[in-house]
Protein backbone atom coordinates (compact mmCIF):
# COMPACT_ATOMS: atom_id res chain seq x y z
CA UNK A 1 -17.19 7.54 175.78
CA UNK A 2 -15.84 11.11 175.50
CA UNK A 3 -13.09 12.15 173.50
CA UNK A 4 -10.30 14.60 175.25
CA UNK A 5 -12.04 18.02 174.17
CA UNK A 6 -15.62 16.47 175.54
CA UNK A 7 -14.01 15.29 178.92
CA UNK A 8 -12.51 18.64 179.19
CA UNK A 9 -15.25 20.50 178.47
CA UNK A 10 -17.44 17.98 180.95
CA UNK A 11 -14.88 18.50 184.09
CA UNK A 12 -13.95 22.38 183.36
CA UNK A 13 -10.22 21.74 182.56
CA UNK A 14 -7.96 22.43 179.50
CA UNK A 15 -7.08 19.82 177.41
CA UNK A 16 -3.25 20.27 178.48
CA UNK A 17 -4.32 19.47 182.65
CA UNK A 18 -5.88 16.42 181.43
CA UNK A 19 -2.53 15.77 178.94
CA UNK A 20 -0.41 16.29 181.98
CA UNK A 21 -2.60 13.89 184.49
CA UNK A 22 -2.28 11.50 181.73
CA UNK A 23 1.10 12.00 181.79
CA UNK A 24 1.17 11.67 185.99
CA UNK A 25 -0.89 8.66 185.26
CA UNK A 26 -3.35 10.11 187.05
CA UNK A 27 -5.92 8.77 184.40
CA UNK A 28 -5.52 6.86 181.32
CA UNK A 29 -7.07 6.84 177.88
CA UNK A 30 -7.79 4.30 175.63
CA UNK A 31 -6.61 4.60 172.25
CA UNK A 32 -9.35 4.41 169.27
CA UNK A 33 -8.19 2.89 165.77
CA UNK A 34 -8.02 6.37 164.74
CA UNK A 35 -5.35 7.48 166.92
CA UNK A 36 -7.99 9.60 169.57
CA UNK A 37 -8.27 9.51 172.92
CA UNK A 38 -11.49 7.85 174.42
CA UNK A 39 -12.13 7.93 178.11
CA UNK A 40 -14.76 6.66 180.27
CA UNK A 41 -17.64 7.94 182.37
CA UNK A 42 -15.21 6.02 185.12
CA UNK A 43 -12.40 8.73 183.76
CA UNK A 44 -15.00 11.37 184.64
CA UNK A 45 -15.61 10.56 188.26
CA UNK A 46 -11.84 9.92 188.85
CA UNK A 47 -11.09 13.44 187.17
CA UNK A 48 -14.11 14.85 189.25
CA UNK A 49 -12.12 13.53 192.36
CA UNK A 50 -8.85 14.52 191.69
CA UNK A 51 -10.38 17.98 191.77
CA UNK A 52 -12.21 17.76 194.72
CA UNK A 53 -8.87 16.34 196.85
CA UNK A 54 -7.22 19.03 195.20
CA UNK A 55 -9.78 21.48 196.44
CA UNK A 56 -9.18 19.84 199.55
CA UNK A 57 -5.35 21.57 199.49
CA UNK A 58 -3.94 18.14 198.83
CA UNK A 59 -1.28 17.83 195.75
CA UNK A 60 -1.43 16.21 192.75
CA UNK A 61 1.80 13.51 194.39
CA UNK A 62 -0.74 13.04 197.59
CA UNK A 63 -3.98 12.77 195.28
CA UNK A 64 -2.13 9.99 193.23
CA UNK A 65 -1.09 8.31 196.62
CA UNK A 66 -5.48 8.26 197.64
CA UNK A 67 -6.32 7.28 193.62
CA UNK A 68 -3.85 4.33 194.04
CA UNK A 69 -5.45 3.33 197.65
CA UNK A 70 -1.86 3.80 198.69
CA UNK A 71 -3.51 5.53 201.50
CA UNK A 72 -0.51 7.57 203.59
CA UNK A 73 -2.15 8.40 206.45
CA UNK A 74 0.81 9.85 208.04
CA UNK A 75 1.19 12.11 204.90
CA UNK A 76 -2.80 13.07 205.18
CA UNK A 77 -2.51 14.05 208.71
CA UNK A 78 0.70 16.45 207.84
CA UNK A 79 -1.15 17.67 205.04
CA UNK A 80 -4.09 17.88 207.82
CA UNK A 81 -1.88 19.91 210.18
CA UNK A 82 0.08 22.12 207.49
CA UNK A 83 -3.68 23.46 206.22
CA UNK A 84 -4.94 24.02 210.02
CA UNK A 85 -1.68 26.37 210.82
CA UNK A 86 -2.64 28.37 207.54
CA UNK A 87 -6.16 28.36 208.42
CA UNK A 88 -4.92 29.49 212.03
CA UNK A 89 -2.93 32.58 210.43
CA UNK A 90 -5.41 33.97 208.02
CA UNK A 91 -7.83 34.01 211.51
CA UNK A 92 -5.01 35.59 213.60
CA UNK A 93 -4.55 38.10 210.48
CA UNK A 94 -7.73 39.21 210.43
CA UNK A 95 -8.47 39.47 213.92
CA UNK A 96 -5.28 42.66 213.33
CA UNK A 97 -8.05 44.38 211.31
């Protein structure tokens, strides 16, 4: 069980990204007795994710959609097409080089 600072440390995020994605409900931590926040190696992986869609060029509405196997597969392949046009214009850019 990690605490907030520990998780954030763990996935290379402030404290405030993992606030707001609790917020989002992108994740969700259990409260201790104490008041703290206590998340899950399960937390982890689903944090680890959410970067790696993100990385991906997907937003944080779209990445919520694939947590929530919600799966918009019309939205994926727009997504799909919007990142091969800019892919397509930062090749035709520096062909002008």
């Amino acid at each position: 069980m990690y605490r907030i600072s520990e998780l954030a440390q763990k996935v290379g995020l402030s404290r405030s990204t993992l606030l707001y994605y609790e917020k989002l409900k992108l994740i969700s931590a259990k409260r201790q007795s104490n008041g703290y926040r206590c998340y899950l190696d399960t937390d982890v992986q689903r944090v680890k994710l959410l970067q790696q869609l993100q990385a991906g060029g997907l937003t944080l509405k779209e990445c919520q959609v694939c947590l929530e196997a919600q799966i918009d597969r019309e939205l994926l392949r727009h997504r799909l097409s919007v990142l091969d046009e800019e892919i397509a214009q930062i090749f035709k850019s520096a062909s002008h080089c």
